[in-house]
Every structure is written in structure tokens, then in C-alpha cells.
Protein backbone atom coordinates (compact mmCIF):
# COMPACT_ATOMS: atom_id res chain seq x y z
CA UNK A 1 43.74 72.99 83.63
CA UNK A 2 46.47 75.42 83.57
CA UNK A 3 47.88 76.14 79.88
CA UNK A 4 51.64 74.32 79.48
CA UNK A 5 52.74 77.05 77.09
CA UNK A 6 51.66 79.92 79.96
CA UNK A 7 53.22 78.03 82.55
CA UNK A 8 56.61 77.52 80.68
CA UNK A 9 56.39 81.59 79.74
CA UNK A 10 56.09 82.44 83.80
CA UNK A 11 58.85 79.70 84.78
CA UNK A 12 60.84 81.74 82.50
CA UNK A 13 60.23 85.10 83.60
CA UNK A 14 60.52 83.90 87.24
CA UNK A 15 63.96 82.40 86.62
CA UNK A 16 65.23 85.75 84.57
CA UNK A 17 64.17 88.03 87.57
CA UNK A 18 65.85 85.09 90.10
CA UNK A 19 68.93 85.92 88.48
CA UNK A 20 68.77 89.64 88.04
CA UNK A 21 68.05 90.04 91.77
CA UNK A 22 70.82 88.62 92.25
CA UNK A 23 73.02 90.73 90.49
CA UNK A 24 70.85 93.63 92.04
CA UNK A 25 72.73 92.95 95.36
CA UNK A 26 75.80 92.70 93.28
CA UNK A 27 75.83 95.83 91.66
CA UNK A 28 74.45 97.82 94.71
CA UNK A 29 77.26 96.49 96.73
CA UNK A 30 80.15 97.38 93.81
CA UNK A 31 78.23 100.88 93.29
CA UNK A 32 77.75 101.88 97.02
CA UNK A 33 81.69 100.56 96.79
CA UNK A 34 82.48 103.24 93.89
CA UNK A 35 80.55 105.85 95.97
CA UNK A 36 82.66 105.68 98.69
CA UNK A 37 86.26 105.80 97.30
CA UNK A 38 84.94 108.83 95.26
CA UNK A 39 84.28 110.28 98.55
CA UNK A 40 87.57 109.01 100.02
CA UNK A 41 89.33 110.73 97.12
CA UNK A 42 88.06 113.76 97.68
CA UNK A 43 88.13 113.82 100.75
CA UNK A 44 91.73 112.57 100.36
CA UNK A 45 92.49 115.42 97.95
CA UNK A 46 91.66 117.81 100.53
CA UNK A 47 93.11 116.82 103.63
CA UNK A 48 96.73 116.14 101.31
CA UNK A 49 96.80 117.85 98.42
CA UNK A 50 99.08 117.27 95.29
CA UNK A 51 101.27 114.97 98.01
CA UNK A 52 97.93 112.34 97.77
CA UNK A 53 99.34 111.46 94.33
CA UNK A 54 103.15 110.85 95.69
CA UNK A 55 102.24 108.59 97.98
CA UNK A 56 103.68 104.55 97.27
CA UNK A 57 100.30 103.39 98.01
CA UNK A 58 98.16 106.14 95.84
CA UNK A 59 98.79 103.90 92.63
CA UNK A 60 97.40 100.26 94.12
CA UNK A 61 94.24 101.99 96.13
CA UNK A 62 93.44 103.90 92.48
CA UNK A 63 93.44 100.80 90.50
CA UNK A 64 91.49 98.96 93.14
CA UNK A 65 89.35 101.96 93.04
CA UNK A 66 88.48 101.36 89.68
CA UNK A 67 88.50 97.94 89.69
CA UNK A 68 85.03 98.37 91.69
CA UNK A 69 83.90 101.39 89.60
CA UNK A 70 84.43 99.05 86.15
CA UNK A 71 82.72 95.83 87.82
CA UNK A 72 79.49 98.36 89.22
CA UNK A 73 79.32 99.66 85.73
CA UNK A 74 79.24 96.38 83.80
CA UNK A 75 76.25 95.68 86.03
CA UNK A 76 74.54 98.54 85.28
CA UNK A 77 75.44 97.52 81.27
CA UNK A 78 74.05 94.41 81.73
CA UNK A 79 71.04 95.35 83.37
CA UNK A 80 70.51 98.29 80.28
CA UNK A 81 71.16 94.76 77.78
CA UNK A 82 68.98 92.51 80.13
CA UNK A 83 65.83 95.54 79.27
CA UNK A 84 66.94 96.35 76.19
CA UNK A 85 68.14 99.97 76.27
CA UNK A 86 69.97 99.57 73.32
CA UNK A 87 71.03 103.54 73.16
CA UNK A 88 71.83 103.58 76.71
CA UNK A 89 73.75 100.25 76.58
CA UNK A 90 76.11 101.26 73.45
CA UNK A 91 76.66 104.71 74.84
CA UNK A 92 77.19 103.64 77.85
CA UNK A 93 80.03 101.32 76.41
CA UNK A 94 81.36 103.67 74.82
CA UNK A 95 81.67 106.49 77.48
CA UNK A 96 83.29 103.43 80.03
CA UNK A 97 86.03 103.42 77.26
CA UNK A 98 86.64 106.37 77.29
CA UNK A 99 86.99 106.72 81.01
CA UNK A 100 89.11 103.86 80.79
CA UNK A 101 91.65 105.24 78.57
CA UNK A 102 91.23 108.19 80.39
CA UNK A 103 92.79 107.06 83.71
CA UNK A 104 95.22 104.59 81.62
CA UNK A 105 96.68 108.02 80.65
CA UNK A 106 96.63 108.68 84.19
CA UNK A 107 98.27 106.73 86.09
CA UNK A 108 100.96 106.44 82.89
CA UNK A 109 101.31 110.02 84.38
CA UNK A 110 101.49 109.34 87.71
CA UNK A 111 104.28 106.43 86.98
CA UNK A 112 106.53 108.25 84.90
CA UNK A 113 106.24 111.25 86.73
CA UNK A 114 105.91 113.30 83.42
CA UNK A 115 102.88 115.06 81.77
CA UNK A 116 101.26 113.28 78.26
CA UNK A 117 100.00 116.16 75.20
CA UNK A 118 96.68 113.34 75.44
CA UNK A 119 95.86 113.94 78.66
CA UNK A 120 93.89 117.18 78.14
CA UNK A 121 91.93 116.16 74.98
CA UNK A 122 91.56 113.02 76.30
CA UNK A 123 89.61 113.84 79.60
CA UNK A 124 87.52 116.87 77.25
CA UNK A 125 86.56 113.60 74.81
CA UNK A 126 85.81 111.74 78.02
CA UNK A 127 83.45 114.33 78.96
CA UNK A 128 81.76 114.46 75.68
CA UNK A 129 81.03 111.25 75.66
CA UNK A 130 79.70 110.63 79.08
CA UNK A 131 77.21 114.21 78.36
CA UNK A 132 75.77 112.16 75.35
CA UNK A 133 75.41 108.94 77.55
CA UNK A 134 73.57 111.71 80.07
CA UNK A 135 71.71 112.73 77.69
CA UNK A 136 70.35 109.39 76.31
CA UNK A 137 69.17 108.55 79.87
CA UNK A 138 67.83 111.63 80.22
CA UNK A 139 65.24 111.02 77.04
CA UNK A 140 65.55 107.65 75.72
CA UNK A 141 63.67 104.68 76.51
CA UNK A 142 65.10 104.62 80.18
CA UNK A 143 63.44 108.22 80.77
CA UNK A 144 60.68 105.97 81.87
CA UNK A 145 62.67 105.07 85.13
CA UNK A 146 62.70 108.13 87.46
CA UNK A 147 66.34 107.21 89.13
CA UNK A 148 68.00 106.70 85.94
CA UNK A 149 66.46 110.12 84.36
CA UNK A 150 68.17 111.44 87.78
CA UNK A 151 71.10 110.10 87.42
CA UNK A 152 71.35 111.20 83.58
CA UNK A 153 70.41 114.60 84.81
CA UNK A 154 73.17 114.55 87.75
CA UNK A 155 76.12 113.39 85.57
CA UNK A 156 74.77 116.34 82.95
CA UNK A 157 75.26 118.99 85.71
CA UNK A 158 78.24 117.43 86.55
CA UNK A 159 79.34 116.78 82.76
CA UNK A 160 79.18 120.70 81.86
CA UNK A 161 80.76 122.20 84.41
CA UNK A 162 83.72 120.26 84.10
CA UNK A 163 83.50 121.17 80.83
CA UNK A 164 83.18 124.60 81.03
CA UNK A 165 85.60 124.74 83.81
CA UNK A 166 88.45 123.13 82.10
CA UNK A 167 87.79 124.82 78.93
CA UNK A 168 87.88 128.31 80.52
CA UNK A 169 91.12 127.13 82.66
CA UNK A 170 92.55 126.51 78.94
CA UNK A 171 91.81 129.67 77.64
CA UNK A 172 92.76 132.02 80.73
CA UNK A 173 95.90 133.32 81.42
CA UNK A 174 94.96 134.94 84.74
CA UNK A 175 96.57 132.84 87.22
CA UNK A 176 94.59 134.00 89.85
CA UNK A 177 91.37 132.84 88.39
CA UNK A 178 92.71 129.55 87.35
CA UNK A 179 93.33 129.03 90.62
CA UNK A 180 89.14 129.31 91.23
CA UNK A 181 88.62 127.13 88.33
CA UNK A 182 91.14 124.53 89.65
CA UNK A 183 89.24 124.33 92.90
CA UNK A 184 85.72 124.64 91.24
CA UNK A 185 86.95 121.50 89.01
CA UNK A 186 88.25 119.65 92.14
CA UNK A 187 84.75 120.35 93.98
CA UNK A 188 82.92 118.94 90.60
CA UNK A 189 84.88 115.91 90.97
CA UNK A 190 84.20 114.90 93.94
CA UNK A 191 80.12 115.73 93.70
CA UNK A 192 81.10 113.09 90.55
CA UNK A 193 82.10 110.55 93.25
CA UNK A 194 78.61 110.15 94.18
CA UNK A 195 76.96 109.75 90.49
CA UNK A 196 76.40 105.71 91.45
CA UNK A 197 73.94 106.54 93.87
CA UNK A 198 71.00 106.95 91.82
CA UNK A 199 72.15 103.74 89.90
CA UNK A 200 71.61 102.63 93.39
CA UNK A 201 68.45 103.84 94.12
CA UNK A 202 67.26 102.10 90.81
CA UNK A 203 68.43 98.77 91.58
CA UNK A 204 66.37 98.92 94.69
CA UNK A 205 63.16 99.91 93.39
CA UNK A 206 63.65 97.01 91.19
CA UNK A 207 64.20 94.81 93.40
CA UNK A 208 60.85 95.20 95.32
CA UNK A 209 59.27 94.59 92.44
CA UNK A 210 60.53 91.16 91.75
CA UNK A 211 59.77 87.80 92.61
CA UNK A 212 61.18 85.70 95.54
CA UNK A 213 64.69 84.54 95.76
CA UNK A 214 65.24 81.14 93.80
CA UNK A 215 66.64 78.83 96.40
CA UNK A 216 68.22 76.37 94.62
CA UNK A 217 71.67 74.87 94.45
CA UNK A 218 72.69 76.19 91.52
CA UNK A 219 71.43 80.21 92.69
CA UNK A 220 72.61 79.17 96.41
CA UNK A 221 76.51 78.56 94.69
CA UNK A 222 76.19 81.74 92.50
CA UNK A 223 75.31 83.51 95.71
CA UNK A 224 78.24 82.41 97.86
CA UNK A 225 80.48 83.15 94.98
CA UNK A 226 79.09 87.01 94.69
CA UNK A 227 79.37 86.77 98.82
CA UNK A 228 83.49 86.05 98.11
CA UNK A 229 83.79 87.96 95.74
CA UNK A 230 82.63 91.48 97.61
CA UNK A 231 84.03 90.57 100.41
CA UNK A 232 87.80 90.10 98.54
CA UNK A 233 86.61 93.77 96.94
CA UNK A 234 86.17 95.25 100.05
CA UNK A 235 89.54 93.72 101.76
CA UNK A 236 91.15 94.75 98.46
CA UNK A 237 90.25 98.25 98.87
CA UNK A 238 90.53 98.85 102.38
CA UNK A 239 94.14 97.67 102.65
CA UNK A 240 95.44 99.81 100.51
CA UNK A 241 93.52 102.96 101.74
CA UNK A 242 94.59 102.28 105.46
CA UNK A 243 98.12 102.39 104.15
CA UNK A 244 97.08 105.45 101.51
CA UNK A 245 95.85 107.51 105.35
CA UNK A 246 98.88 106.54 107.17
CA UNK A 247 101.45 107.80 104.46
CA UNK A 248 99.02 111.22 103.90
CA UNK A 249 99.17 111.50 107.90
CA UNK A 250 103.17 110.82 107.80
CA UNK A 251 103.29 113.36 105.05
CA UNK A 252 100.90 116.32 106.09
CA UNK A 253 102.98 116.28 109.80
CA UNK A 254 105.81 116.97 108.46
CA UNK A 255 104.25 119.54 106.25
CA UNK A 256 103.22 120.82 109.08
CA UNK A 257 106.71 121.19 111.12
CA UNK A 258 108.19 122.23 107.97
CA UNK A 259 105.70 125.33 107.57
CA UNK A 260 106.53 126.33 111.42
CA UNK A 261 109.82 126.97 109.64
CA UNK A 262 108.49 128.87 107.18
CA UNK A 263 106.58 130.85 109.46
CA UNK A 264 109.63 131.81 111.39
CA UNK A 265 111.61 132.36 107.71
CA UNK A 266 109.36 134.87 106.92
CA UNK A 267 109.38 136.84 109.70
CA UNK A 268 112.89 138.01 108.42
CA UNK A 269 111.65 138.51 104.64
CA UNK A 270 109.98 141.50 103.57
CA UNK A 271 106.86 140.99 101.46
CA UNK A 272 106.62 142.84 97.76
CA UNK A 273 104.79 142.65 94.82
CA UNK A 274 105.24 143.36 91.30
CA UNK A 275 103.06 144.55 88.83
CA UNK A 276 104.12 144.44 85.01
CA UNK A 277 103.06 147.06 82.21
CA UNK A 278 100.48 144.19 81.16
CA UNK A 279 98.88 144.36 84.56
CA UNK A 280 99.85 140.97 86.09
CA UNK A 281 101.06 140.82 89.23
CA UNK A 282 103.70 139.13 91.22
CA UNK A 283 104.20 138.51 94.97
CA UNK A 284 107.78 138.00 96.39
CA UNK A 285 109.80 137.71 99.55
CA UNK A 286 112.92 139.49 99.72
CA UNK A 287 115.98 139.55 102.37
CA UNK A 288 118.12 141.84 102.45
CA UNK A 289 122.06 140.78 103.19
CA UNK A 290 122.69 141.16 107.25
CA UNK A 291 124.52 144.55 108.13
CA UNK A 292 123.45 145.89 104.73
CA UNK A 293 125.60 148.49 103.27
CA UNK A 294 124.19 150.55 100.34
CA UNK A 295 127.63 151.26 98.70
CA UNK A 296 128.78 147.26 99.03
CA UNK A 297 127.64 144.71 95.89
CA UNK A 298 126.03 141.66 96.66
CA UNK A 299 124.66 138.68 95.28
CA UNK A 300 121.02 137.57 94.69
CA UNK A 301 119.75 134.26 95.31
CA UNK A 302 116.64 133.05 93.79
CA UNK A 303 115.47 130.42 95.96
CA UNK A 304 112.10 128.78 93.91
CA UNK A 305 109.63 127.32 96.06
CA UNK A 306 107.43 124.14 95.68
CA UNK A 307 104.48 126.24 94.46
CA UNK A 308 100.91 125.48 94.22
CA UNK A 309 99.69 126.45 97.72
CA UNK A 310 96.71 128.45 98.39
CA UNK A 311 97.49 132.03 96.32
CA UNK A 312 95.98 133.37 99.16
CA UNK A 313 98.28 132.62 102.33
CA UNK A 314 101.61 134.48 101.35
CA UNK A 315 104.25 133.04 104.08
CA UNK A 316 102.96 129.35 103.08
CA UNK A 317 103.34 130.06 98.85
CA UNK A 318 107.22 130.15 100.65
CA UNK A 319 107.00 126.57 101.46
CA UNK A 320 109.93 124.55 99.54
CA UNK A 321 112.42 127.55 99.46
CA UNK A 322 114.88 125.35 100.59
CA UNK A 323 117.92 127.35 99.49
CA UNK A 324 116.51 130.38 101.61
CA UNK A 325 115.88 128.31 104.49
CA UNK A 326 119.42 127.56 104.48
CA UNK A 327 120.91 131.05 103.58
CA UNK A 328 118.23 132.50 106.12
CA UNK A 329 120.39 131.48 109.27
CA UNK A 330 122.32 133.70 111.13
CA UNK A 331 125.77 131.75 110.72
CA UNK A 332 124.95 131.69 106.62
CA UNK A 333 123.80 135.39 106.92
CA UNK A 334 127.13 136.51 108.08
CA UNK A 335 129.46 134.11 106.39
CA UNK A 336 127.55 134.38 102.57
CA UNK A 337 125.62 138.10 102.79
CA UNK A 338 123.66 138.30 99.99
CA UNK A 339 119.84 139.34 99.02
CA UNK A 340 117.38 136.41 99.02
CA UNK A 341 114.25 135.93 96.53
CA UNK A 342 111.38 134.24 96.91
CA UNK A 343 108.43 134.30 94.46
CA UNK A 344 105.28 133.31 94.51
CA UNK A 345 103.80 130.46 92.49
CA UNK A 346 100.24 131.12 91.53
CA UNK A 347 98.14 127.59 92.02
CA UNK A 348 97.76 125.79 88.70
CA UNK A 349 100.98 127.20 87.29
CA UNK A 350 104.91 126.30 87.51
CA UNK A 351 108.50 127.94 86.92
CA UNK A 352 108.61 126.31 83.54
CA UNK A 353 110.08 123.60 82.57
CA UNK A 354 107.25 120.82 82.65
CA UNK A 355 105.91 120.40 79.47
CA UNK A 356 102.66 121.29 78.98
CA UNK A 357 102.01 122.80 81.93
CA UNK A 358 101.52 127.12 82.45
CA UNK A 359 104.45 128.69 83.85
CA UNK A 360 104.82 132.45 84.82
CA UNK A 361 108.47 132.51 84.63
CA UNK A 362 108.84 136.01 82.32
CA UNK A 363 107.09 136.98 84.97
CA UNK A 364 109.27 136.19 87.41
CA UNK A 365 112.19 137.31 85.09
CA UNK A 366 110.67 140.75 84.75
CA UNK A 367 110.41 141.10 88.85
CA UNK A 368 114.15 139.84 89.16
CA UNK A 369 115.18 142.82 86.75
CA UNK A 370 112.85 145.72 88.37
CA UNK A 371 115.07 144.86 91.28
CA UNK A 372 118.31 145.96 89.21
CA UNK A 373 117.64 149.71 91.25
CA UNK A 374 117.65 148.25 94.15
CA UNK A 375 121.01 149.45 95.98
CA UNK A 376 123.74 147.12 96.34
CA UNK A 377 122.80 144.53 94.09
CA UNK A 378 125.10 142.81 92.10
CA UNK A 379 123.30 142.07 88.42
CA UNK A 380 126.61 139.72 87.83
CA UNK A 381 126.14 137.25 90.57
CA UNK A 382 122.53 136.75 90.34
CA UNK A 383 121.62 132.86 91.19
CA UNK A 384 119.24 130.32 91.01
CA UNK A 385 118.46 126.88 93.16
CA UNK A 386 115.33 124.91 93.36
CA UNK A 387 113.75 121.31 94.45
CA UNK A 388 111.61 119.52 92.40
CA UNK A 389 109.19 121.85 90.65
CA UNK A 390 111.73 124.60 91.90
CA UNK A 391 114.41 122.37 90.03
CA UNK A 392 112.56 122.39 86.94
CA UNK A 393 112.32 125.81 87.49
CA UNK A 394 116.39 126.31 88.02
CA UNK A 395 117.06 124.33 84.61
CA UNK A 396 114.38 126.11 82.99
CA UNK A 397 115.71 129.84 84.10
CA UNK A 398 119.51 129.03 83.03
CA UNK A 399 118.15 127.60 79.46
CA UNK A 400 115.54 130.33 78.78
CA UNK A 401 117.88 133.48 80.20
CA UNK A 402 121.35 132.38 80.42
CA UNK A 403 122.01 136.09 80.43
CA UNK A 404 120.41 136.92 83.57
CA UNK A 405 122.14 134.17 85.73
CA UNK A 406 125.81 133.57 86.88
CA UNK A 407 125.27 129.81 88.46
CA UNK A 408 122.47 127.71 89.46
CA UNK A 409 122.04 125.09 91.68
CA UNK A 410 118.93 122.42 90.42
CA UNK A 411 118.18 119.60 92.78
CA UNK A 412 115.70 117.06 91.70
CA UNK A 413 114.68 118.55 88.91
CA UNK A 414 114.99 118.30 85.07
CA UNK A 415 114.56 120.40 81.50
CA UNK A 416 114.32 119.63 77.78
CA UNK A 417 118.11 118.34 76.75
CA UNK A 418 118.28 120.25 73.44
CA UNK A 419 118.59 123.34 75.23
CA UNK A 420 121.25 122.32 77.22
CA UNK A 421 123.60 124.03 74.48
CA UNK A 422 122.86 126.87 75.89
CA UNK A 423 124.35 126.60 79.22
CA UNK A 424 127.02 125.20 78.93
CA UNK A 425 128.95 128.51 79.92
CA UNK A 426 126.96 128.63 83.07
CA UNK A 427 128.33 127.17 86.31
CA UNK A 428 125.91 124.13 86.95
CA UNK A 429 125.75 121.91 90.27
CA UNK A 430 122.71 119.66 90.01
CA UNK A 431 121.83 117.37 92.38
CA UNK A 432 119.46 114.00 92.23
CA UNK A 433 118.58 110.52 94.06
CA UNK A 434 118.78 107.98 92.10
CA UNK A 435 115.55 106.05 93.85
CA UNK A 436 113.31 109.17 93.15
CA UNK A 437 110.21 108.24 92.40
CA UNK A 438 109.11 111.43 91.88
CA UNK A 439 110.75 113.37 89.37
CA UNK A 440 113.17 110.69 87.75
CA UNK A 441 116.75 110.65 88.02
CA UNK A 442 116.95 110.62 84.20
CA UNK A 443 115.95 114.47 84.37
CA UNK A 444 118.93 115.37 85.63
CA UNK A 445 121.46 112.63 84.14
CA UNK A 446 120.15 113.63 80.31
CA UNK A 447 120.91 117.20 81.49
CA UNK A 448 124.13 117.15 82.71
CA UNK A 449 125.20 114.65 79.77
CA UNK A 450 124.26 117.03 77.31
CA UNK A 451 125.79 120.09 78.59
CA UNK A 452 129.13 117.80 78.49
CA UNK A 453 128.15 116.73 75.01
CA UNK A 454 127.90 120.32 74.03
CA UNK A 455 131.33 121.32 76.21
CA UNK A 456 130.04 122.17 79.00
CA UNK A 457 131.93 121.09 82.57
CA UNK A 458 129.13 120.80 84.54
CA UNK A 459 128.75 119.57 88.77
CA UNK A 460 126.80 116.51 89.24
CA UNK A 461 126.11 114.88 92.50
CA UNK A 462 123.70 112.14 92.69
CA UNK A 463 122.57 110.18 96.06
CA UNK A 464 122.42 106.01 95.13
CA UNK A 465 120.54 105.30 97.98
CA UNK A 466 118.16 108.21 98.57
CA UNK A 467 114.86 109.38 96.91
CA UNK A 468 112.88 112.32 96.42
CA UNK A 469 113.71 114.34 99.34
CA UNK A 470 117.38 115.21 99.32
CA UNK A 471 117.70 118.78 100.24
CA UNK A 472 119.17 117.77 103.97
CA UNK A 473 121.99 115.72 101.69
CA UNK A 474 122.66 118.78 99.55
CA UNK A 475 122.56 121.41 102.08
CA UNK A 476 125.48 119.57 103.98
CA UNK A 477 127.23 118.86 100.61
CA UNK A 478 131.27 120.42 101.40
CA UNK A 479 132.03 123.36 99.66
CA UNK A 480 128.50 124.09 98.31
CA UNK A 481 128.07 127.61 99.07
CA UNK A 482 131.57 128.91 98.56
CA UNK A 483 131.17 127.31 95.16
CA UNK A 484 128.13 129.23 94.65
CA UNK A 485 129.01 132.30 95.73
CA UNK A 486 132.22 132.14 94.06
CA UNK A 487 130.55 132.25 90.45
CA UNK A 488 130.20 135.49 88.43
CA UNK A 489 129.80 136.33 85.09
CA UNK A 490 132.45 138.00 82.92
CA UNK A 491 129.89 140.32 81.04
């Protein structure tokens, strides 16, 4: 006769295993989910660039994204409680709280289009925590389970080079090598993506182990409910990625027509470098004024790019010049002669003006000057004009060397207002849209309303109805050029 107290023990274990298969299914599904948007992303990252992240739909497809990742790691929590891992369970926790404030910080970021002094330590901490939650799978209690001492051993790999890699990035100064680091960490990421898999792997050895499906009501219900819920996930992530590829695709063709204008720009530029008495080294574009005469003055124009494209294609670190596009055509060449400047912006780094973020702007200053033996150049109408990070740039070269610059022309763009007393002798026509989602319009308003405050007389035009992308709406503004080229300074 079969012992009750046995019998009850096996019921028991049969239903606990009913239920944990189950959520076996669940979690694979949620983690194979998590898998591939990390792929996506980097893959997304790649085909895009920085313009991924500017994208309307970037922000709903991320939190989706992590939606999943969240609801595949409680599974794997509750699995770790269901066994009792205690050290991998708390750790664990811990580390998904981190992450969690981690990309909170984020997408604050990405919102406000502005940079947060947390973000750095933040992600480091992050790290840190998630190497320790490695390291406990690695050789706690769950070293017993060969995928999950994998997938400690992955996320270690992965853990320590982003680490290392950010921590070097930190410490460098050598633009050229951040650059490596910044694609190094961007690689890392992405391999990161794919940490769930192993969780996978586990949940499916486990699942051959256990008992038959429990086909009861109550389990047949629970199942449907999973069934509506992954499928919602799925639908909920898809929609928004469609609509993520679409905008990249909209965006990366017109990258590409815009850089066959670039290509034909620089076919009239000659390329330079500089090298300072520290070493570092500059690339540039310069134009010379169209039927150049040595003993005539003229003005320089310098015409900040974007930035951030690959240090090693020259003509495309031109990209974003907009001002030298514009001055670059034959009708602008012979009615407003005058040299044009292009530098190069190293990946990783900026004109200034961004907080928190490297900039290599004495750099540039030091180039601009070198340039002072150059015949025919006139060191009292020297100018400056940028769009977006080139705008930062143009507030950020008028604040930190109003000596250098007669006038200067910032469009979507933005700089620390306290400065702003220091400009307010300096000719100033800035330009915004008021819709720009972007760089925010506020940039440019607290700007101009401090140079006023401080008695300055500055130019403000802002567009009601437009956004980030402007430049056609400035370059057509009436009287912008002669304006510019009208400005000198008195000493």
C-alpha cells in the first residue's frame, strides 16, 4: 500500500515542476526576445550611427526593449529563488537595479537632449555590480549548472572589458585612440546583446528533465495567458522597430546625398594638418578666396562640422559644414571672397560646449592662429558658424576666445549662460526651431537673453514651425552674409 505521506511529497514536487515548466517557456521566449533587440541595436548602431538615437521612434522601441529584458530577468530571479541561490538571487537583484537606473539616466539623456555628471559613474557602478553577480555564478552554488557557470563567465569577459575600455577612454587624451576604444566599447556591447542565451540554454536542459505538462484548467488558463502575453510582447516590439528601420533608412539616404555634396565640396578644399608643440595633431580643409590676391585682406570663415565620423575618411569628417557648403559656390565665391576652414572632429570628442563631454577646441584655436602667416588673411574678420554640435561649438569659441573672433553665426546650438558676459561685444546671429527635438530651443533663447541682460544687442531668429534641421531656412535668411561679412573688430 503506497505511503500517504510519500504520495503527498511527489504530488507536490510534480505540481512545483508543472509550474516552473511553464515559466521555462516563458522566460525562453522573453530571453530569446532580449537576444534579439540586443542584436537589432547593434546592428542598428552600425548601419545609423549617432542618428539611431535621434530618431522619434528610438525612445518607444528602447523602452519596449527593456520591457522584455526586465520581464526575462525576473524569470531567471525567480527561478535562482524557486532553487534557492540565495547569492545569485540578491546579486542578481541588485545588479538589475543598477541597470535599471542606469538606462533611467539614459533615456533622461536622450529626452532632454543634454548630458547628466551620473551618467559615467553610474554605468562604471553598473558594471561593478553585474562583475560580482558574474562572479557569484561563476563559483557559488549555481557553479553546479554548466550554462549558468557560462553565462557568469561570458558576462565576466564582457564585464571587464567594458571596464577597462571606458576607464582607459577616461584617462586618455589621445583622440585618436579614443576613437579605438569607442568602437572596441560599441563591439563589447553588442557581444552583451547576446548574454541571455546561455540563460537560455539552461532553461532547456531543465526542462527535459521535468515531468509532463499538468493539463488542467487552472495550468491550461495560466498557459493561454503567457500565450497573450508574448504574443502582445512581440507586437509591442516589432511595431516600433519597423518604424525605428524606416526613419534610419529615411535618415542614412539623405546622409548619403548629402555626402555626394561633400565629396564634390572637397574637391575645391585643400587638405592640411596641424601639429602643436605637444605633438597632437589636427586635420583641416582650407579654401582659399576665388581670384586670390596675396596683397588683398580677407576674411576667414570657420565653418564647424557635425563631427564624429570615422577619423579615418577625411572628406566625410567635412560632413555638416554647412556654412562652407554655402560659401563654397561659385556665385558666393565671387560675391563674399574669403578663406574657408574646416576642421576635423576626432570621434568621441566635440568643439566644446557640451558639458561633460572632451572637446579639442585649443586645438583648433591654435591651428586658426598658425594660419595668421598665411598671406592675405585678415586676423580682424575671422568668423565662426556651426549646426548643432557645430553650434555648440560657435557659442563655445566666441565665450572661450572672444579675442580671436569678429562675429559668429550659431544655429541650433547652445552654451553655458554665465559666460554670455563675455560676448556681448561680439556681433551674434543665432538661429533655432522652436520644435527641435534635438538640441532644445532653450539653448539658444537662455543665450541670447543673457547677452541682452549683460548689454549685449544680439540677432535672434527662431523658426516656430520647424525642428532640428534648419540650415536650408538660415541659408536663405535676407541679408545674412552681408551681415556677416560686414563685421570686424576694432582692435
Amino acid at each position: 500500500m503506497p505511503d500517504p505521506y510519500m504520495l503527498q511529497i511527489q504530488l507536490n514536487q510534480q505540481n512545483r515542476i508543472t509550474m516552473n515548466k511553464s515559466l521555462y517557456h516563458f522566460g525562453i521566449f522573453f530571453l530569446g526576445l532580449t537576444a534579439a533587440c540586443g542584436l537589432a541595436l547593434g546592428i542598428f548602431q552600425f548601419l545609423f550611427g549617432v542618428q539611431l538615437f535621434m530618431q522619434n521612434s528610438f525612445v518607444p522601441w528602447f523602452l519596449m526593449m527593456h520591457i522584455v529584458a526586465i520581464t526575462g530577468v525576473i524569470i531567471v530571479l525567480k527561478y535562482y529563488h524557486y532553487q534557492k541561490y540565495w547569492a545569485a538571487f540578491y546579486t542578481g537583484m541588485i545588479a538589475t537595479i543598477a541597470s535599471l537606473c542606469y538606462n533611467a539616466i539614459f533615456l533622461k539623456m536622450l529626452l532632454s537632449r543634454s548630458s547628466s555628471n551620473y551618467y559615467v559613474p553610474v554605468v562604471l557602478i553598473s558594471l561593478f555590480i553585474t562583475i560580482l553577480y558574474t562572479l557569484i555564478l561563476i563559483f557559488s552554488s549555481t557553479r553546479k549548472k554548466i550554462w549558468l557557470r557560462i553565462a557568469g563567465a561570458y558576462m565576466l569577459v564582457i564585464g571587464l572589458v567594458l571596464v577597462l575600455s571606458i576607464g582607459w577612454s577616461l584617462l586618455s587624451k589621445d583622440v585618436q585612440l579614443n576613437g579605438i576604444l569607442a568602437k572596441i566599447i560599441q563591439w563589447t556591447s553588442m557581444a552583451g546583446g547576446l548574454a541571455s542565451v546561455p540563460f537560455i540554454m539552461h532553461f532547456l536542459s531543465e526542462i527535459k528533465l521535468s515531468n509532463p505538462e499538468n493539463t488542467s484548467p487552472v495550468k491550461q488558463s495560466l498557459k493561454n495567458t503567457l500565450g497573450i502575453i508574448q504574443t502582445l510582447a512581440l507586437i509591442a516590439v516589432l511595431i516600433p522597430g519597423v518604424m525605428l528601420t524606416s526613419e534610419g533608412n529615411s535618415s542614412k539616404y539623405w546622409d548619403d546625398v548629402n555626402f555626394e555634396k561633400t565629396k564634390r565640396m572637397a574637391q575645391l578644399f585643400e587638405s592640411r594638418s596641424f601639429v602643436n608643440s605637444k605633438g597632437d595633431t589636427l586635420f583641416y580643409h582650407l579654401l582659399k578666396p576665388l581670384n586670390f590676391d596675396p596683397r588683398k585682406k580677407y576674411p576667414l570663415v570657420v565653418s564647424l562640422p557635425y563631427g564624429g565620423q570615422p577619423a579615418t575618411d577625411k572628406i566625410r569628417q567635412m560632413e555638416g559644414a554647412v556654412a562652407a557648403e554655402e560659401l563654397s559656390t561659385d556665385i558666393n565665391r565671387l560675391n563674399y571672397p574669403a578663406f574657408l576652414f574646416i576642421p576635423n572632429c576626432p570621434p568621441g570628442s566635440g568643439w566644446g560646449g557640451i558639458p561633460n563631454y572632451p572637446s579639442v577646441d585649443s586645438l583648433v584655436y591654435e591651428a586658426i592662429s598658425s594660419l595668421d602667416k598665411e598671406p592675405g588673411i585678415d586676423v580682424k574678420r575671422r568668423y565662426v558658424t556651426g549646426l548643432s554640435r557645430g553650434g555648440y561649438g560657435a557659442w563655445h569659441f566666441i565665450c572661450t576666445r572672444p579675442d580671436m573672433f569678429a562675429a559668429a553665426i550659431p544655429v541650433s546650438g547652445g552654451e553655458d549662460p554665465k559666460l554670455a558676459s563675455r560676448i556681448v561685444n561680439i556681433p551674434v546671429w543665432a538661429f533655432h526651431g522652436a520644435k527641435d527635438k534635438n538640441v532644445p530651443v532653450s539653448g539658444s533663447r537662455n543665450m541670447i537673453n543673457a547677452i541682452k541682460k549683460a548689454g549685449g544687442n544680439p540677432k535672434y531668429t527662431e523658426f516656430s514651425n520647424e525642428g532640428h534641421n534648419i540650415w536650408y531656412q538660415v541659408s536663405i535668411t535676407p541679408g545674412l552674409w552681408d551681415w556677416l561679412f560686414a563685421q570686424k573688430r576694432n582692435q
